[in-house]
PDB file of N, CA and C in Angstrom:
ATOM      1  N   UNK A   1     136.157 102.262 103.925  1.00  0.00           N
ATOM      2  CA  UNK A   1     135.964 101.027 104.670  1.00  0.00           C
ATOM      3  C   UNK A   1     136.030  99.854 103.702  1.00  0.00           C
ATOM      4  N   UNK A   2     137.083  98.776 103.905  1.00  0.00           N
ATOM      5  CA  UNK A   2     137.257  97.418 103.532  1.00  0.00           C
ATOM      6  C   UNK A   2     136.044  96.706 103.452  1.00  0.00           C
ATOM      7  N   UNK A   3     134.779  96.523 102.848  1.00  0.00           N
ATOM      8  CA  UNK A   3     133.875  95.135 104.090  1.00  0.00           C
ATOM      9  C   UNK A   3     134.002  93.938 102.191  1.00  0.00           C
ATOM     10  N   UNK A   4     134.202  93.050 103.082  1.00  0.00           N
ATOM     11  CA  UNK A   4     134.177  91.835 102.686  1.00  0.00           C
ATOM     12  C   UNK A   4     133.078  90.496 102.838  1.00  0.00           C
ATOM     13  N   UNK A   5     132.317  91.305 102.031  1.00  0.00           N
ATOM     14  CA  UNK A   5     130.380  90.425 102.265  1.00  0.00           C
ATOM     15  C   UNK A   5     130.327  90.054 100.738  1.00  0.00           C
ATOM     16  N   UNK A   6     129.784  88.259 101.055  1.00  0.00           N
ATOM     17  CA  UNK A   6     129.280  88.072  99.296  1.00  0.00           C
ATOM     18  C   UNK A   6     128.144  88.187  99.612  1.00  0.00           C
ATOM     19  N   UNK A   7     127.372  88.790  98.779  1.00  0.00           N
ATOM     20  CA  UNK A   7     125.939  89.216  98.647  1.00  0.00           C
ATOM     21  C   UNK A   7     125.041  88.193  97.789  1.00  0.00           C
ATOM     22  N   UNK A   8     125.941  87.088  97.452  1.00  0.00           N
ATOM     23  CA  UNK A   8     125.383  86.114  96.165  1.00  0.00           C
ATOM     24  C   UNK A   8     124.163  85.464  96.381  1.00  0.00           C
ATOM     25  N   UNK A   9     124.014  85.005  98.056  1.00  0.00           N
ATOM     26  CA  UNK A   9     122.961  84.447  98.931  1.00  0.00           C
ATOM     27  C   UNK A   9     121.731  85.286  99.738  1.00  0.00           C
ATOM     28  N   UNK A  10     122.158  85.967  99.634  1.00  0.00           N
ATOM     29  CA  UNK A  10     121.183  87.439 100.051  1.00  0.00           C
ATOM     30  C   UNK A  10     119.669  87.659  99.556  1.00  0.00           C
ATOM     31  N   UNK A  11     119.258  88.201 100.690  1.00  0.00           N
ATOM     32  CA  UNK A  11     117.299  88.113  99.587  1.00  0.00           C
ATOM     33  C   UNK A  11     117.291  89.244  99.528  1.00  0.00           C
ATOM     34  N   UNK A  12     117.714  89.904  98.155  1.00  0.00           N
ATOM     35  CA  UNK A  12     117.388  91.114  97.502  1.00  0.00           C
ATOM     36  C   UNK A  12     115.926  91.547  97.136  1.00  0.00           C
ATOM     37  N   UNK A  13     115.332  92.466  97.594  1.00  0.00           N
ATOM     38  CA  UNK A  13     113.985  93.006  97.187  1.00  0.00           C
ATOM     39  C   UNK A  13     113.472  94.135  96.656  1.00  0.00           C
ATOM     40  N   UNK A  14     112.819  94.972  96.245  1.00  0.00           N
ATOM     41  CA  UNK A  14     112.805  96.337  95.530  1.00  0.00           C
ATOM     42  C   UNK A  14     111.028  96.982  96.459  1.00  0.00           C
ATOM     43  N   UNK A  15     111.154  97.803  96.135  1.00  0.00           N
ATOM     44  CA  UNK A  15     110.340  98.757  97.057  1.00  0.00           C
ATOM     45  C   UNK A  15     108.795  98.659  96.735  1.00  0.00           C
ATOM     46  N   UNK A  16     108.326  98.294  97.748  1.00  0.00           N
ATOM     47  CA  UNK A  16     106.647  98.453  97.236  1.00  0.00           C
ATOM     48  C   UNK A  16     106.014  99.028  96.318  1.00  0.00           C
ATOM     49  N   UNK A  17     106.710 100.280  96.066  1.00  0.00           N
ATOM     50  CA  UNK A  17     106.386 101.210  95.403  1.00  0.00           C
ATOM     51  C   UNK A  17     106.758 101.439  93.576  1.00  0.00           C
ATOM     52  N   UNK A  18     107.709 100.056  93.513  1.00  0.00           N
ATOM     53  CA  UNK A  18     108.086 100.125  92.069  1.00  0.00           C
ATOM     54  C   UNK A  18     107.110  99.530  91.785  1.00  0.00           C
ATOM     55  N   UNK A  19     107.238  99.848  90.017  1.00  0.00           N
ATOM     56  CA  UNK A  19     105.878  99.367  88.997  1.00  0.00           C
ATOM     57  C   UNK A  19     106.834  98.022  88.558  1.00  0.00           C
ATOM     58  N   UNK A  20     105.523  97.463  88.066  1.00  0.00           N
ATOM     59  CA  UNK A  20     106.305  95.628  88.346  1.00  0.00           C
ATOM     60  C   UNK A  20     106.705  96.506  86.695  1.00  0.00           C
ATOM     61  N   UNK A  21     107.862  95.516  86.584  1.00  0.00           N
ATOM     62  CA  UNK A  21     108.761  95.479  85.476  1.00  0.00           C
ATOM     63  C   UNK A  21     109.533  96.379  84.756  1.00  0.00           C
ATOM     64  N   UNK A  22     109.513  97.230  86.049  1.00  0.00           N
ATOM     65  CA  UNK A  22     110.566  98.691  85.634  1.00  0.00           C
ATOM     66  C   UNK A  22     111.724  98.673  86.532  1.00  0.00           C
ATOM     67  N   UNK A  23     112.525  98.875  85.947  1.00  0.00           N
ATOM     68  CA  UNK A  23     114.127  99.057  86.710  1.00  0.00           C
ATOM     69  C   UNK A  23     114.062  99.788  87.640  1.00  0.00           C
ATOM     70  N   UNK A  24     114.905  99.216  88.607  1.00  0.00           N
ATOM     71  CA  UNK A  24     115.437  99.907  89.764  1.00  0.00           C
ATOM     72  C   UNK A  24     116.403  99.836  90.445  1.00  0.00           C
ATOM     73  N   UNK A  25     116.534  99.965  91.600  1.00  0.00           N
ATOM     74  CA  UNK A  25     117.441  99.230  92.983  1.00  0.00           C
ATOM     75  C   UNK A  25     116.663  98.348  93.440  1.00  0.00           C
ATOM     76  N   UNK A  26     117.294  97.422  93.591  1.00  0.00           N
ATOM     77  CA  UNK A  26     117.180  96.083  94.940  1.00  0.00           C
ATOM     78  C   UNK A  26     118.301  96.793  96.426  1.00  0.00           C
ATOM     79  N   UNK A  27     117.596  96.289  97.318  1.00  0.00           N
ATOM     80  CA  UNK A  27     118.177  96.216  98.211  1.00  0.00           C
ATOM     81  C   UNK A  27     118.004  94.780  99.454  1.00  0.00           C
ATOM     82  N   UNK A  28     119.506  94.609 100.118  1.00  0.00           N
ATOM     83  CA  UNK A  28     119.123  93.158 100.502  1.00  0.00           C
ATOM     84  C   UNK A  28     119.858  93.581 102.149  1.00  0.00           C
ATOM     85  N   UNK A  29     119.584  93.088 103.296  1.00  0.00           N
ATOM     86  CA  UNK A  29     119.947  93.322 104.484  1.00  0.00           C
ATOM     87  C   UNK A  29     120.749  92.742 104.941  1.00  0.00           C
ATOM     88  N   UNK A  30     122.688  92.421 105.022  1.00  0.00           N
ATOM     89  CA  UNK A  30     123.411  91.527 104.946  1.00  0.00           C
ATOM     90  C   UNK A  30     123.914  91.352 106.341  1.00  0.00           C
ATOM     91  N   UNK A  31     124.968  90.142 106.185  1.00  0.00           N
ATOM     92  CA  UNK A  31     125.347  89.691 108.207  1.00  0.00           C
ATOM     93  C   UNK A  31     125.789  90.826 108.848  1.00  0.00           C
ATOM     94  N   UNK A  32     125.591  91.024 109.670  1.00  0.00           N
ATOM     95  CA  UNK A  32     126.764  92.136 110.846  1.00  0.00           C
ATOM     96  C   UNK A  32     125.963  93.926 110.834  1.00  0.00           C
ATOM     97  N   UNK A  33     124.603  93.498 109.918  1.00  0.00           N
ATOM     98  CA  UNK A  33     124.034  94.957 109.890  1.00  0.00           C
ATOM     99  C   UNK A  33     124.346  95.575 108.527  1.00  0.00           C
ATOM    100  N   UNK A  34     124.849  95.017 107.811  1.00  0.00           N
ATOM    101  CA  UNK A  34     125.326  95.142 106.463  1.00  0.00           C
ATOM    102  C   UNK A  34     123.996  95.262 105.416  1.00  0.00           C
ATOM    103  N   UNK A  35     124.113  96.963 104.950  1.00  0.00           N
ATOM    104  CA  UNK A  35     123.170  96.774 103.908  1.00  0.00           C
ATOM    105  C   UNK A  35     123.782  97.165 102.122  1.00  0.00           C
ATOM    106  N   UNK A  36     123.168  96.078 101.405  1.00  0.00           N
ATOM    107  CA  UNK A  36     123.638  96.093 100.437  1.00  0.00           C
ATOM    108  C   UNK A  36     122.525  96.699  98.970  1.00  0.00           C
ATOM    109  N   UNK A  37     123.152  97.330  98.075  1.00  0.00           N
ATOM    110  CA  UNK A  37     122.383  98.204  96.995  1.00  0.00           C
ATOM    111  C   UNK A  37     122.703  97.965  95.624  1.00  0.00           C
ATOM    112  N   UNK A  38     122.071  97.434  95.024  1.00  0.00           N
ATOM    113  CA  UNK A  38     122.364  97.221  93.255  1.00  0.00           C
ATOM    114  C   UNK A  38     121.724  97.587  92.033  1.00  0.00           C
ATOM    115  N   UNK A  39     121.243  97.592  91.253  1.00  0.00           N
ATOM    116  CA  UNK A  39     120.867  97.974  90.021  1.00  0.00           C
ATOM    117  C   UNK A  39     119.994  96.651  89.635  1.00  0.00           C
ATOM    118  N   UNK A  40     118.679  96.876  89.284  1.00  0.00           N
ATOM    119  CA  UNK A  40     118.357  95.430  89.400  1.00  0.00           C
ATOM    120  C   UNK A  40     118.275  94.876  87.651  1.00  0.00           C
ATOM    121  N   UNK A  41     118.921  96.064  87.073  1.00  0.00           N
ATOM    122  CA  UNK A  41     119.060  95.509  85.467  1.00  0.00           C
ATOM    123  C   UNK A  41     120.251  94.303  85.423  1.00  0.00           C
ATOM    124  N   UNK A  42     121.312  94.687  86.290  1.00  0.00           N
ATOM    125  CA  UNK A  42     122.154  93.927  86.729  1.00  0.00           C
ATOM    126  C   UNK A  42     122.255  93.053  87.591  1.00  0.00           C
ATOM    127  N   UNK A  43     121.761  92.174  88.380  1.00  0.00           N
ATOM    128  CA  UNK A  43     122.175  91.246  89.466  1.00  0.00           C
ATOM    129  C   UNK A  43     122.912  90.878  89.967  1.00  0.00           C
ATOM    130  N   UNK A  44     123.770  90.605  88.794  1.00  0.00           N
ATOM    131  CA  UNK A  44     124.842  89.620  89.263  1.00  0.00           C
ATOM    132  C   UNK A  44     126.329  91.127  88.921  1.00  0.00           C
ATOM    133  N   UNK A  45     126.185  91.994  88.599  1.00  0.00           N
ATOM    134  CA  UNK A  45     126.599  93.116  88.452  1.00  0.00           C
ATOM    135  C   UNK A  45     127.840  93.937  90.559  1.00  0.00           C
ATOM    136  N   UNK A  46     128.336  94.863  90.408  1.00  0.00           N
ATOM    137  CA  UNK A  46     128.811  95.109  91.551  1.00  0.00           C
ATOM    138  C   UNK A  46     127.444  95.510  92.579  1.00  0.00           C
ATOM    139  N   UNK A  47     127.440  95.614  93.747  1.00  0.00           N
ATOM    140  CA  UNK A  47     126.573  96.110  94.670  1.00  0.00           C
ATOM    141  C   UNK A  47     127.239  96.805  95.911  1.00  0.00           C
ATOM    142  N   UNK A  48     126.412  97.762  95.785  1.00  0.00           N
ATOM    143  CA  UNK A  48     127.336  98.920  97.256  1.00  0.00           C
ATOM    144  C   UNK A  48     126.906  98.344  98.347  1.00  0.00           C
ATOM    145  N   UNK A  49     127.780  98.300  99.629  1.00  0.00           N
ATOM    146  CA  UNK A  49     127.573  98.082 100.959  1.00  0.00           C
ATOM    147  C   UNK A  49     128.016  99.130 101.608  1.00  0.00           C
ATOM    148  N   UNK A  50     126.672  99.591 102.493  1.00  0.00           N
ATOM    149  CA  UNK A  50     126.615 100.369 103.258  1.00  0.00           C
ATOM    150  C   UNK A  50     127.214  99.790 104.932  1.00  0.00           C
ATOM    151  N   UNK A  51     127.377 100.673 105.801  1.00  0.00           N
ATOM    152  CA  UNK A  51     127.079 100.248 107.142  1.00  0.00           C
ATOM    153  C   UNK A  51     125.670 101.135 108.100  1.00  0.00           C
ATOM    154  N   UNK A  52     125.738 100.420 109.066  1.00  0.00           N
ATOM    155  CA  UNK A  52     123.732 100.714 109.692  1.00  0.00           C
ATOM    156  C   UNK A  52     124.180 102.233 109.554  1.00  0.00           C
ATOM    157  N   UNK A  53     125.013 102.813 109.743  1.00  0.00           N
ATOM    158  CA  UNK A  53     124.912 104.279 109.977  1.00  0.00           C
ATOM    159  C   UNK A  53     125.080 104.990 108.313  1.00  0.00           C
ATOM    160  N   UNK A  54     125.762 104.664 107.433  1.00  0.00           N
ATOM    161  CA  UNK A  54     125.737 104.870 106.617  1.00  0.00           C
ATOM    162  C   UNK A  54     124.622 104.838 105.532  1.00  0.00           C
ATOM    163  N   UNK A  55     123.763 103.548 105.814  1.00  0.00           N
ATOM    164  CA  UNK A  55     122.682 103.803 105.699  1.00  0.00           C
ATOM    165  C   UNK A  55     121.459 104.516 106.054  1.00  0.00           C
ATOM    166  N   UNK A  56     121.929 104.657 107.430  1.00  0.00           N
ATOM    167  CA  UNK A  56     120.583 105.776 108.067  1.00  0.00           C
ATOM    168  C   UNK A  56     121.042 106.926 107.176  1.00  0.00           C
ATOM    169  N   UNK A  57     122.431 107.645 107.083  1.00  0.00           N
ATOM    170  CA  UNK A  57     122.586 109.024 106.206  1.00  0.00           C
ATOM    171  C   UNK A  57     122.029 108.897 105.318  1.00  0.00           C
ATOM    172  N   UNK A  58     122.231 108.031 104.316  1.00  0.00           N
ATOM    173  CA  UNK A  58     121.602 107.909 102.845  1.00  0.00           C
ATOM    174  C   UNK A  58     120.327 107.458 102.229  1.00  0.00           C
ATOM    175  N   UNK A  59     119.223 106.838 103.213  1.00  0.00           N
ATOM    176  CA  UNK A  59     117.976 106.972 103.453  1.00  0.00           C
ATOM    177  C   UNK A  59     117.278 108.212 103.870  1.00  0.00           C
ATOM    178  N   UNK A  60     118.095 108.587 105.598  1.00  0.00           N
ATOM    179  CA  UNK A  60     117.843 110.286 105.417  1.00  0.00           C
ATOM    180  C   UNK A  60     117.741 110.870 104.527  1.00  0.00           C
ATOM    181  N   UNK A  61     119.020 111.545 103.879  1.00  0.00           N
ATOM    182  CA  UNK A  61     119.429 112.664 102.511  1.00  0.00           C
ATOM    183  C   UNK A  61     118.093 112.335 101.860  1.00  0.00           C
ATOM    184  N   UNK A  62     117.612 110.730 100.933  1.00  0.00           N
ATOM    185  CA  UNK A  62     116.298 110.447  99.681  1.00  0.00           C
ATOM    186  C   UNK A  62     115.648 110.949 100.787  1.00  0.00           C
ATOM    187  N   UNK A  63     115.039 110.811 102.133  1.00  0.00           N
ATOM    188  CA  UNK A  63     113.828 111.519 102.287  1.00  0.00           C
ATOM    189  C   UNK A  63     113.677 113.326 102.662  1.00  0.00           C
ATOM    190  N   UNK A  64     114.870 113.419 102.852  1.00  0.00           N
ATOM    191  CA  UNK A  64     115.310 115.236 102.591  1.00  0.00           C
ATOM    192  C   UNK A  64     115.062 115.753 101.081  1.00  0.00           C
ATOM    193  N   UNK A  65     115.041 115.163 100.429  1.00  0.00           N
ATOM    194  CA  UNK A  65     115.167 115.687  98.916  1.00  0.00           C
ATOM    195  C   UNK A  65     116.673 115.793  98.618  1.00  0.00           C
ATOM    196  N   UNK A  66     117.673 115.700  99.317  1.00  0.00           N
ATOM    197  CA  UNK A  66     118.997 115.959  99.024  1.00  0.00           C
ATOM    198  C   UNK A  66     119.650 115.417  98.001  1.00  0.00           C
ATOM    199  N   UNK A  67     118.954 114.623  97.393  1.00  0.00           N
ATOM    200  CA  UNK A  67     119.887 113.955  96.203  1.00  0.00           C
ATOM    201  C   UNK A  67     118.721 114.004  94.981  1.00  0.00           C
ATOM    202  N   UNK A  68     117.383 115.061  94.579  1.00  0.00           N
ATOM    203  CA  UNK A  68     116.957 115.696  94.086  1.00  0.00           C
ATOM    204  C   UNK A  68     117.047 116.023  92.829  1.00  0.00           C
ATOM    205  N   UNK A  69     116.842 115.534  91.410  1.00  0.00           N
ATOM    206  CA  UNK A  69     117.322 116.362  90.607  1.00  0.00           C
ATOM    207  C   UNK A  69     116.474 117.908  89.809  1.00  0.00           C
ATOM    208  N   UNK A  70     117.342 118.821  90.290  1.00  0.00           N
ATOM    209  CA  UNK A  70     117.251 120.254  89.938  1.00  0.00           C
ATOM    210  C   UNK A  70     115.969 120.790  88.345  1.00  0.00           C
TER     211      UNK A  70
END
């Protein structure tokens, strides 16, 4: 899938659950249902965009353990 979203304006946030000042993902909720994912060592760095369904899979899978390391 093509999507064509600048994310530059976006309110990126990181999870309750991170410890303040340790790396992570940001994630920011973009127009049209558009969710977007980055590296927060990077900001201004690339960021993945999901779509609503694509995101439900890949929220699923982290709470399956499916992406797990062994």
């Amino acid at each position: 899938m093509n999507v064509d979203v600048d994310p530059a304006d976006a309110h990126w946030f990181k999870s309750r659950r991170s410890e303040a000042g340790k790396d992570c993902v940001e994630v920011a909720f973009l127009d049209g249902g558009l969710v977007g994912m980055r590296d927060s060592k990077n900001p201004t760095g690339p960021a993945l965009v999901f779509t609503p369904t694509e995101w439900h899979a890949f929220t699923a899978g982290v709470s399956d353990g499916e992406f797990d390391w062994a």
